[in-house]
C-alpha atoms as a PDB file:
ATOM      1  CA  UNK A   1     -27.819 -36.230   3.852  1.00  0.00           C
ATOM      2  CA  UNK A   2     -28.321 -35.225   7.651  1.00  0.00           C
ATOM      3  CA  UNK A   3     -25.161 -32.831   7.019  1.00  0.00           C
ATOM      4  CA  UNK A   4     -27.197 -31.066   4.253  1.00  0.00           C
ATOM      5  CA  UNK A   5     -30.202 -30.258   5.883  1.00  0.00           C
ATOM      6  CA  UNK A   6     -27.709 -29.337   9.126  1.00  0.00           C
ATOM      7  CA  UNK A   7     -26.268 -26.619   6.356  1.00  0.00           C
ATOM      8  CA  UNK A   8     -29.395 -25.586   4.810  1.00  0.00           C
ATOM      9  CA  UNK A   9     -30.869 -25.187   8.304  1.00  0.00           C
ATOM     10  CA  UNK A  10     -28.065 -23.249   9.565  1.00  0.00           C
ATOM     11  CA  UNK A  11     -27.467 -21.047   6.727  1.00  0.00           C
ATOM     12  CA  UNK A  12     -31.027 -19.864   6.316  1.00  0.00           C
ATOM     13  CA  UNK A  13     -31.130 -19.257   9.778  1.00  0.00           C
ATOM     14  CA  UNK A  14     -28.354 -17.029   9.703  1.00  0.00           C
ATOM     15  CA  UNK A  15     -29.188 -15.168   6.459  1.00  0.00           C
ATOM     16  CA  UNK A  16     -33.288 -14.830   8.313  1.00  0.00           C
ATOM     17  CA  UNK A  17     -31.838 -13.343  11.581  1.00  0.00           C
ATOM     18  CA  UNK A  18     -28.242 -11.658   9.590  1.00  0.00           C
ATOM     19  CA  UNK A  19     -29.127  -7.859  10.913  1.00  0.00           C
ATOM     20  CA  UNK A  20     -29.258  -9.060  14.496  1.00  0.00           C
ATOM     21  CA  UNK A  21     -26.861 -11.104  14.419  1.00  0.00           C
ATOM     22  CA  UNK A  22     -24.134  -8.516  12.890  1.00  0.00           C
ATOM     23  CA  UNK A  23     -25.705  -6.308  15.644  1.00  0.00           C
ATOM     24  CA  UNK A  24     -24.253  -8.785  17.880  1.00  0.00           C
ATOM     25  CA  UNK A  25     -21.236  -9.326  16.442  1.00  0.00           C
ATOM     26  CA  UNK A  26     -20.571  -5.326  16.870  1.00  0.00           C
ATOM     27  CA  UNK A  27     -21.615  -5.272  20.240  1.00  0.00           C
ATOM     28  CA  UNK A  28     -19.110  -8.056  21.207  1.00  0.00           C
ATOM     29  CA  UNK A  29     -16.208  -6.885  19.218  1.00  0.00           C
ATOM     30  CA  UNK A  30     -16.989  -3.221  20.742  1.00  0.00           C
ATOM     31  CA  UNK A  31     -16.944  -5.220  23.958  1.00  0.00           C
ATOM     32  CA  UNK A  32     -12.511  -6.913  23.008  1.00  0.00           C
ATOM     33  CA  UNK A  33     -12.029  -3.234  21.476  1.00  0.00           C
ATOM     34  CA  UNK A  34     -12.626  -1.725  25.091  1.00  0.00           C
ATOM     35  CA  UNK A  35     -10.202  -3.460  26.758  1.00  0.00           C
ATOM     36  CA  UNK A  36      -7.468  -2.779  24.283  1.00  0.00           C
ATOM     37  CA  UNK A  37      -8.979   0.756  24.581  1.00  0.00           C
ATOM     38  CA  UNK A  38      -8.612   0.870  28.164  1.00  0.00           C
ATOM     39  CA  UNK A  39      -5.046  -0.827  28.272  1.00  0.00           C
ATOM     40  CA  UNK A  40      -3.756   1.998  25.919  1.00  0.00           C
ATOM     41  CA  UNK A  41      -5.509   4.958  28.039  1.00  0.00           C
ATOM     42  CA  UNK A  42      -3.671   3.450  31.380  1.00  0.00           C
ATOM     43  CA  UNK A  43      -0.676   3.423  29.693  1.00  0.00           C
ATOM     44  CA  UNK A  44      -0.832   6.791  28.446  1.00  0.00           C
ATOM     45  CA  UNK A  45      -2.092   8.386  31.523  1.00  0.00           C
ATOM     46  CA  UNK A  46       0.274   6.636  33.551  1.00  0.00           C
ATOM     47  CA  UNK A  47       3.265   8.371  31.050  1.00  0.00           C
ATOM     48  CA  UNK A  48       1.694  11.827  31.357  1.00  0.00           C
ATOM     49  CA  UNK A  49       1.371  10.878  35.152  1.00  0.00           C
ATOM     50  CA  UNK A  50      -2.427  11.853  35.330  1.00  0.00           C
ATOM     51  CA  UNK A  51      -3.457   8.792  37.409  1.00  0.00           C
ATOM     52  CA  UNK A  52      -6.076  10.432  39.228  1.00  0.00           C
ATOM     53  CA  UNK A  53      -8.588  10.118  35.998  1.00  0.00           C
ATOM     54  CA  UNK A  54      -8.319   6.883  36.405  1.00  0.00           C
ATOM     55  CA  UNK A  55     -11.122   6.262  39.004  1.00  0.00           C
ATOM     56  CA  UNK A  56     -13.550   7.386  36.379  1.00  0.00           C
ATOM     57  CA  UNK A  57     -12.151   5.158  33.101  1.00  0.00           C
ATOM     58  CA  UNK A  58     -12.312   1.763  34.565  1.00  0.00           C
ATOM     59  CA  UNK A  59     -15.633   1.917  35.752  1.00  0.00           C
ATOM     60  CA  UNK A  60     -16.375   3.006  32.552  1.00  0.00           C
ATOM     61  CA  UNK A  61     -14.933   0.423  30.573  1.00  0.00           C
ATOM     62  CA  UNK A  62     -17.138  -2.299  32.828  1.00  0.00           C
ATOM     63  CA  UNK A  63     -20.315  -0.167  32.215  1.00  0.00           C
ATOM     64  CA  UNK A  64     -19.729  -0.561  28.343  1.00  0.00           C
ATOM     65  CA  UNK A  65     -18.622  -4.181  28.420  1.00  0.00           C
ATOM     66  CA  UNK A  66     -21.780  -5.113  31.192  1.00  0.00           C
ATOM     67  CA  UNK A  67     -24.300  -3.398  28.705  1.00  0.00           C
ATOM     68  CA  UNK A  68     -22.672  -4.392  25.371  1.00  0.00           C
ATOM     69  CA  UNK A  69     -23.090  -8.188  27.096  1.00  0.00           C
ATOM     70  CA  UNK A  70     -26.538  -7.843  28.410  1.00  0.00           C
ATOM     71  CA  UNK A  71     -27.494  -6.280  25.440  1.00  0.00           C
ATOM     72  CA  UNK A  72     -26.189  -8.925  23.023  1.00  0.00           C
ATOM     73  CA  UNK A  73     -27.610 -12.030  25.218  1.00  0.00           C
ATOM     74  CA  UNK A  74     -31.381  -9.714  24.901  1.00  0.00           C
ATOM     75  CA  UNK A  75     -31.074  -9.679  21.214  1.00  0.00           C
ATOM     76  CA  UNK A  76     -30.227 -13.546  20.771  1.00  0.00           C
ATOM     77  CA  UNK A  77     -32.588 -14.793  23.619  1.00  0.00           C
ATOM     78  CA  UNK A  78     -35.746 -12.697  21.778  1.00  0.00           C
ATOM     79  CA  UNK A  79     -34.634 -13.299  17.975  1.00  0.00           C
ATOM     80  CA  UNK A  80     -37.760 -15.820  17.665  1.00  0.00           C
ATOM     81  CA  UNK A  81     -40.173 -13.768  19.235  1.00  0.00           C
ATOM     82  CA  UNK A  82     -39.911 -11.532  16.847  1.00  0.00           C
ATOM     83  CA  UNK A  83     -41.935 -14.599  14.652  1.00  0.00           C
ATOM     84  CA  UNK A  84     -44.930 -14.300  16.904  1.00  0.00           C
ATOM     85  CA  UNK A  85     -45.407 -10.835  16.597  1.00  0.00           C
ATOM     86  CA  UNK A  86     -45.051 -11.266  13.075  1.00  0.00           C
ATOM     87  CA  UNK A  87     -47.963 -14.458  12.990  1.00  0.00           C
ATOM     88  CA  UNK A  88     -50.138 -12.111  15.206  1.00  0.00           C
ATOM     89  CA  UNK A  89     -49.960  -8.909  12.876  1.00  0.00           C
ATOM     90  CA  UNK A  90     -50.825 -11.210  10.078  1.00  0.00           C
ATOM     91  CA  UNK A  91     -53.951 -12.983  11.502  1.00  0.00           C
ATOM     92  CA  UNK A  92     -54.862  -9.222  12.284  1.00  0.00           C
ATOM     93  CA  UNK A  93     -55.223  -8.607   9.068  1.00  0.00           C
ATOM     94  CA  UNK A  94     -56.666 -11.939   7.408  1.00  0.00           C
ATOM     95  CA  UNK A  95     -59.573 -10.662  10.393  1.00  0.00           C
ATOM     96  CA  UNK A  96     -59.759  -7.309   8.897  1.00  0.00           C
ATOM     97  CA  UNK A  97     -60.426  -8.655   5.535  1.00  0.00           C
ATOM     98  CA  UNK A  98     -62.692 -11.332   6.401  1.00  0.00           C
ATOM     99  CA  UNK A  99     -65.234  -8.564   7.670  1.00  0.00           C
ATOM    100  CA  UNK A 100     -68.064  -7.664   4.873  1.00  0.00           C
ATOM    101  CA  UNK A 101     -67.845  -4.494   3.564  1.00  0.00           C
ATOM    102  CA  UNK A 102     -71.146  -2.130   4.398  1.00  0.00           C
ATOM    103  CA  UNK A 103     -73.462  -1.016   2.042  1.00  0.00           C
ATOM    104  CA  UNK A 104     -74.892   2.569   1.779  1.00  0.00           C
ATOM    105  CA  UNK A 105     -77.817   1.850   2.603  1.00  0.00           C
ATOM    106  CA  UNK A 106     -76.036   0.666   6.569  1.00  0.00           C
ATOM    107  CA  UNK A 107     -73.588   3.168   6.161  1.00  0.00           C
ATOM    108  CA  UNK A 108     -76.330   5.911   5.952  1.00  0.00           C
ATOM    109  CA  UNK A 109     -77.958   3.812   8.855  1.00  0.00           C
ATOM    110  CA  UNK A 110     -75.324   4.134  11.178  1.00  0.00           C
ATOM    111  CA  UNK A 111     -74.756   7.430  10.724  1.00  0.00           C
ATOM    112  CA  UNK A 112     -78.446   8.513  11.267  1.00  0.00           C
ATOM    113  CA  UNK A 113     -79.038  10.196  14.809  1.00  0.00           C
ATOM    114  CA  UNK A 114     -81.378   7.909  16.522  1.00  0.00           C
ATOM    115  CA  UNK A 115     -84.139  10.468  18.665  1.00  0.00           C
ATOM    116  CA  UNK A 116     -85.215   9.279  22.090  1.00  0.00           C
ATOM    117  CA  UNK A 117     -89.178   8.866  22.899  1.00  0.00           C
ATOM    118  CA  UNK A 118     -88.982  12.485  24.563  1.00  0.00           C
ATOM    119  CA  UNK A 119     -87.278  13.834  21.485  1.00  0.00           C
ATOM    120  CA  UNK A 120     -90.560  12.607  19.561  1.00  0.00           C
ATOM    121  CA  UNK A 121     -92.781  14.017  21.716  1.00  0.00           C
ATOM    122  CA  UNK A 122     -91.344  17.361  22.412  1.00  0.00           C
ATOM    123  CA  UNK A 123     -90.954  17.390  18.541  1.00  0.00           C
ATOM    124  CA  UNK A 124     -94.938  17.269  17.599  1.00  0.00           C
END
């Protein structure tokens, strides 16, 4: 029984969060594609003997695999507060609807321009 509800728990998770987590997934496979990537452009340029351009691709290759990592571990360490935005946007509204609506009669009321005592005065 406690493997069930392990499964069920696991599974909805994964289908709840499954955009983030593929987003993930990309970012970490883009992360193994780099270095074969990288391993095929040294070899190359080292045939070709262009070695010099080499001080500008490995740098590069650990500026895409540092943000494709610190990206991914953002997107898993906020994938539940994404829940409490969600609860707050909600009780937003159920506040929105529990105000009454106004009448005309209020509408009309706030709308009126309200004269000052000098206003009055100056007016007779």
């Amino acid at each position: 029984m406690f493997k069930q509800v392990k499964s069920i728990l696991l599974w909805s998770l994964l289908y709840r969060f499954r955009r983030r987590l593929t987003l993930v997934a990309v970012l970490l496979s883009i992360v193994l594609l780099s270095q074969w990537i990288y391993s095929d452009i040294v070899e190359y340029l080292t045939l070709t003997k262009k070695t010099t351009y080499l001080d500008y691709i490995l740098p590069l290759k650990w500026i895409i695999i540092f943000f494709n990592i610190g990206f991914s571990v953002y997107l898993i360490l906020s994938i539940f507060k994404v829940e409490k935005k969600e609860k707050n946007d909600l009780v937003d509204k159920e506040k929105q609807e529990s105000i009454p609506k106004h009448t005309d009669r209020e509408k009309e009321f706030m709308t009126k321009k309200i004269r000052t005592e000098a206003e009055i005065i100056l007016g007779k």
